[in-house]
Protein backbone atom coordinates (compact mmCIF):
# COMPACT_ATOMS: atom_id res chain seq x y z
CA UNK A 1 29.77 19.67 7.06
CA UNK A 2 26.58 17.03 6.39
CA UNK A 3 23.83 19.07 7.68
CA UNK A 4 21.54 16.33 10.41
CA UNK A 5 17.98 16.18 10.48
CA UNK A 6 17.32 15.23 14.29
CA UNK A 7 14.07 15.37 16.77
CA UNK A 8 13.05 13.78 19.60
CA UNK A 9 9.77 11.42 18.23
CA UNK A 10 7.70 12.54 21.08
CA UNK A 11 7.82 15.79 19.92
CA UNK A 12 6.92 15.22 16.27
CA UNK A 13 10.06 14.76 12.91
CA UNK A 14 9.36 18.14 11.56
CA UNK A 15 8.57 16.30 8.54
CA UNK A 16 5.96 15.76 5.77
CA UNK A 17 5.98 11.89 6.78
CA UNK A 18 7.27 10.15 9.64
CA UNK A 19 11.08 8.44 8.28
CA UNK A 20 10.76 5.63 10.89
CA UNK A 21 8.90 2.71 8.34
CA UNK A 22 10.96 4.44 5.53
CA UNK A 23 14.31 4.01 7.59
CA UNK A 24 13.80 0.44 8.96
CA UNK A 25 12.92 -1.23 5.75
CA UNK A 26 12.06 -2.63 3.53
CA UNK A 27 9.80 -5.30 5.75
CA UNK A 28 8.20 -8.35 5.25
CA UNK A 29 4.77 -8.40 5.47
CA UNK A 30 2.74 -10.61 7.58
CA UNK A 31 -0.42 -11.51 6.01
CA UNK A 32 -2.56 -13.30 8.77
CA UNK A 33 -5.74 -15.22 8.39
CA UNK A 34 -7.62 -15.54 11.19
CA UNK A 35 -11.28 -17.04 12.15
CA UNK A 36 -14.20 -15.41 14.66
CA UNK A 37 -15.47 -17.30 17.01
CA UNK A 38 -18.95 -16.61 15.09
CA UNK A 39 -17.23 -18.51 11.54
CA UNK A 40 -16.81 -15.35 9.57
CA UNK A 41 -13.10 -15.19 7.95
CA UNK A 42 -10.72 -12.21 8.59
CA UNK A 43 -7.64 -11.48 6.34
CA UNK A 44 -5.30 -8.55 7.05
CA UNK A 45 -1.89 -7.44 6.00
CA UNK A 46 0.65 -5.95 8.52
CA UNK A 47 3.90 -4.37 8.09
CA UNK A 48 5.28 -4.41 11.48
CA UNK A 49 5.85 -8.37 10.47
CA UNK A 50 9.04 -10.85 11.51
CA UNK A 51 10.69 -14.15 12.60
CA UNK A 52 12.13 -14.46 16.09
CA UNK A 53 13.35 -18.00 16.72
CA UNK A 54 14.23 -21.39 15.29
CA UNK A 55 13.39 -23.86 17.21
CA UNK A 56 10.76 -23.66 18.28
CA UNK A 57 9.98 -21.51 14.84
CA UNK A 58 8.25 -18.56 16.17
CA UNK A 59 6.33 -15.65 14.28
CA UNK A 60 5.53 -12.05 15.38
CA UNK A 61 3.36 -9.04 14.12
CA UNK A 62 2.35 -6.07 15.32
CA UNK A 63 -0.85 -4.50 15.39
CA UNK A 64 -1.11 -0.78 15.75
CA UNK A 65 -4.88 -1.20 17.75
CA UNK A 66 -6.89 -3.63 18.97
CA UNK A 67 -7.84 -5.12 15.51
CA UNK A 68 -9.88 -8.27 14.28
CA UNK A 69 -6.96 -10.04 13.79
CA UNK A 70 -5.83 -9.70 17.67
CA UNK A 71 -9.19 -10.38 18.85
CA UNK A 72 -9.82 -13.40 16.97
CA UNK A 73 -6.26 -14.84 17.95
CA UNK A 74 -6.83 -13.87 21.50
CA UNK A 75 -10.18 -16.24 21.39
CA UNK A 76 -8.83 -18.77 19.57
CA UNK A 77 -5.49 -19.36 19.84
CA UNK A 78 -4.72 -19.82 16.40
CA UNK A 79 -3.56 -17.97 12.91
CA UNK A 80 -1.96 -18.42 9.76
CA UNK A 81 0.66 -16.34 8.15
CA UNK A 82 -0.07 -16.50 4.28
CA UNK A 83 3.73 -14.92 1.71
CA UNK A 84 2.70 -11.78 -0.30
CA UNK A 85 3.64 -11.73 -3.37
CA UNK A 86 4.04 -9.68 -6.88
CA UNK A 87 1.06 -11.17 -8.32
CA UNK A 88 -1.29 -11.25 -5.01
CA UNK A 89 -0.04 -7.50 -4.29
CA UNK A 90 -3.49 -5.75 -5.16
CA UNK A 91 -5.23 -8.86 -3.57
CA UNK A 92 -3.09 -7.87 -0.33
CA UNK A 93 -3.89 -4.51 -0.60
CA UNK A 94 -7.43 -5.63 -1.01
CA UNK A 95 -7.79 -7.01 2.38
CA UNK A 96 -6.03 -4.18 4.09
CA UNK A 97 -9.43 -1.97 3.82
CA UNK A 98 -10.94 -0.93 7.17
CA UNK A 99 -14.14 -3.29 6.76
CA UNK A 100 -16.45 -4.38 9.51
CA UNK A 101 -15.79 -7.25 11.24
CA UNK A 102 -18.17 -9.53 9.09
CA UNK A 103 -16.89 -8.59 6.23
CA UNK A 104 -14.69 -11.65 4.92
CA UNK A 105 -11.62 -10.51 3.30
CA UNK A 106 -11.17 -13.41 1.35
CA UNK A 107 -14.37 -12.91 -0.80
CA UNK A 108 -13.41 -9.28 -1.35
CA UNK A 109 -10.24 -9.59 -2.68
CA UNK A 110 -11.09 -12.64 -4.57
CA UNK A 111 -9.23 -15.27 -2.80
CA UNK A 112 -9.42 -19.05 -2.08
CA UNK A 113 -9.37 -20.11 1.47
CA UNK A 114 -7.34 -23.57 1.54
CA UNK A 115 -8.50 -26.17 4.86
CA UNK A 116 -5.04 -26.10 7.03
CA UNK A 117 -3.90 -29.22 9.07
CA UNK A 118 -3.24 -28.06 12.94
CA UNK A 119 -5.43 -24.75 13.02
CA UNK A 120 -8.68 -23.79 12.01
CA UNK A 121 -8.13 -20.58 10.21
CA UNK A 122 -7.65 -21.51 6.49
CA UNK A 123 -4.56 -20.52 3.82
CA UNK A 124 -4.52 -18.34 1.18
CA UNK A 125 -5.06 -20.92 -1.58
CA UNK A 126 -3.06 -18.97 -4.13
CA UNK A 127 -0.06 -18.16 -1.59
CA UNK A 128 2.74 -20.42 -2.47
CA UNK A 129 3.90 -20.47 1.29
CA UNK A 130 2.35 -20.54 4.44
CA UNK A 131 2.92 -21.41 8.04
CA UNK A 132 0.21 -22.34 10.73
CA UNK A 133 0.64 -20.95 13.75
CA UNK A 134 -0.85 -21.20 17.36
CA UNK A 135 -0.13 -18.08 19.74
CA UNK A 136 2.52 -17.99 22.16
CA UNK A 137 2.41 -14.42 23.78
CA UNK A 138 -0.05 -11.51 23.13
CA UNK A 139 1.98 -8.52 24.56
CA UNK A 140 0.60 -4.52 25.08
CA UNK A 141 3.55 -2.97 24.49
CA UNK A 142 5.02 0.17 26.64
CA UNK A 143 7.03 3.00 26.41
CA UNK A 144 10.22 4.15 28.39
CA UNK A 145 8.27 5.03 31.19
CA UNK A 146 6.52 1.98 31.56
CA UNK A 147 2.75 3.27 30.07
CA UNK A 148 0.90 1.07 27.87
CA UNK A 149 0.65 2.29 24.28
CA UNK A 150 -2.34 0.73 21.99
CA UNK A 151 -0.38 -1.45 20.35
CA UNK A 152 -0.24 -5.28 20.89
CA UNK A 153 3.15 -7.51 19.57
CA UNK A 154 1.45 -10.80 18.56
CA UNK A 155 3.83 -13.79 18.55
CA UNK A 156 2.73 -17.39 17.66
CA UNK A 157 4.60 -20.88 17.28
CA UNK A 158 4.80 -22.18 13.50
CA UNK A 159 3.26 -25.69 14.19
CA UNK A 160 2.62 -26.56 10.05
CA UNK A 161 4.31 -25.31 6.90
CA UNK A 162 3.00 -24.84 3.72
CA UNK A 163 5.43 -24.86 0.53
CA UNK A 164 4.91 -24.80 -2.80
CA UNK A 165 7.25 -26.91 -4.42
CA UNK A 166 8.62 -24.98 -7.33
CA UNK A 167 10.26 -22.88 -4.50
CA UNK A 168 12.26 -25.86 -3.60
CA UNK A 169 15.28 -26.22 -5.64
CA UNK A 170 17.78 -29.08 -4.14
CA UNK A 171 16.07 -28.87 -1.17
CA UNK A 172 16.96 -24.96 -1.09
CA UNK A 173 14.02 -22.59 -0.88
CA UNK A 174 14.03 -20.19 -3.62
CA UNK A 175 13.26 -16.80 -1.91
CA UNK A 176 13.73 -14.70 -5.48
CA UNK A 177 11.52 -17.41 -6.94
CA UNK A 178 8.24 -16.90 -4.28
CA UNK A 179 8.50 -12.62 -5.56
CA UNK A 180 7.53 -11.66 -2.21
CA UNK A 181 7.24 -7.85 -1.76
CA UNK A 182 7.82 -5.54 1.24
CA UNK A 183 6.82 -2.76 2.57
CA UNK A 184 9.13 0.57 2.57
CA UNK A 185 8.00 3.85 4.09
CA UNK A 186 5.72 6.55 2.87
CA UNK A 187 2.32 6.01 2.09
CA UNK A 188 2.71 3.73 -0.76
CA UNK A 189 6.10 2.24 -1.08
CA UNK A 190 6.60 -1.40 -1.74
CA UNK A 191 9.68 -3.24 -2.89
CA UNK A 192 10.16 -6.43 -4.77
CA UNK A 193 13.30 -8.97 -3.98
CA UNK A 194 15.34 -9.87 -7.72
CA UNK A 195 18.33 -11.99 -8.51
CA UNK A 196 20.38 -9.02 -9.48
CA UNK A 197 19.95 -7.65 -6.22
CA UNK A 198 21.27 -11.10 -4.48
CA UNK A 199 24.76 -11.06 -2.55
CA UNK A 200 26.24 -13.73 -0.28
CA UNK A 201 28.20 -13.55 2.85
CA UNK A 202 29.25 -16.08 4.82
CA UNK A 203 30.11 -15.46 8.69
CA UNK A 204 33.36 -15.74 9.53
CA UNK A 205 34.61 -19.31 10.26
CA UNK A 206 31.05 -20.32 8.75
């Protein structure tokens, strides 16, 4: 018989690292730009990243505390969600370092902020795709029992988007052409998105 690993979370997995961001992956990543209220730039990468509607197009991330990204959205309202790719991976993982808040993450991992159209916070210059956003819903989010947890679900309505036009073959966006990466589990993991890896599947009746 297969032999099952199983634990209740709330009393630890037993293991040397926790399975869950090594189980539900890999994930996009949602690098946000923000702007404080005093000017200074922020730029952070999170994993807990995704898209939850169409129209309107709306964007989520989660933040694990109460970061500078969340705070700056929270005063202004606004934020931009800049594609990771191969080539801006170390620049990404630049920008995740725990800095102080007027530290601008652009200048120290040597990227261009680009003026956006609807929202103040700028692009990632040398992102090929972006997608200005204004906030929708800032949610705490709760456990089974109803007890806040320091985590805060960040959602925001894609008002602008950014594409570079290389992506755009026959009016069909490329995704294997942008290279994005994502984020597996473990400490370190990252995976990158190739043709030979493509499959389709339409939906039945589709």
């Amino acid at each position: 018989m297969t032999e099952i690993h199983s634990y209740d979370p709330r009393q630890g997995h037993g293991l040397r690292h926790d399975p869950l961001n090594a189980i539900v992956a890999p994930r996009p990543i949602g690098w946000i730009s923000t702007l404080a209220e005093d000017g200074v730039l922020n730029l952070a990468p999170y994993s807990f990243f995704n898209a939850f509607n169409y129209r309107p197009p709306i964007i989520g991330f989660s933040s694990t505390s109460w970061k500078d990204s969340v705070r700056n959205i929270e005063r202004t309202g606004q934020f931009v969600w800049n594609l990771a790719t191969r080539p801006l991976a170390e620049a990404m993982n630049t920008s995740s370092a725990m800095v102080a808040p007027d530290v601008d993450e652009f200048v120290l991992a040597g990227l261009t902020p680009a003026p956006s159209v609807k929202v103040a916070p700028p692009r990632v210059a040398e992102s090929p795709v972006a997608f200005e956003c204004r906030v929708t819903q800032i949610v705490q989010l709760a456990d089974a029992d109803g007890g806040a947890i320091e985590a805060w679900l960040t959602l925001g309505e894609v008002v602008m988007v950014h594409i570079d036009g290389r992506l755009l073959v026959d009016g069909v966006y490329d995704t294997v052409a942008a290279q994005p990466i994502l984020r597996g589990g473990g400490p370190a993991d990252y995976f990158e998105i190739t043709e030979a890896q493509k499959f389709q599947m339409r939906r039945p009746g589709g």
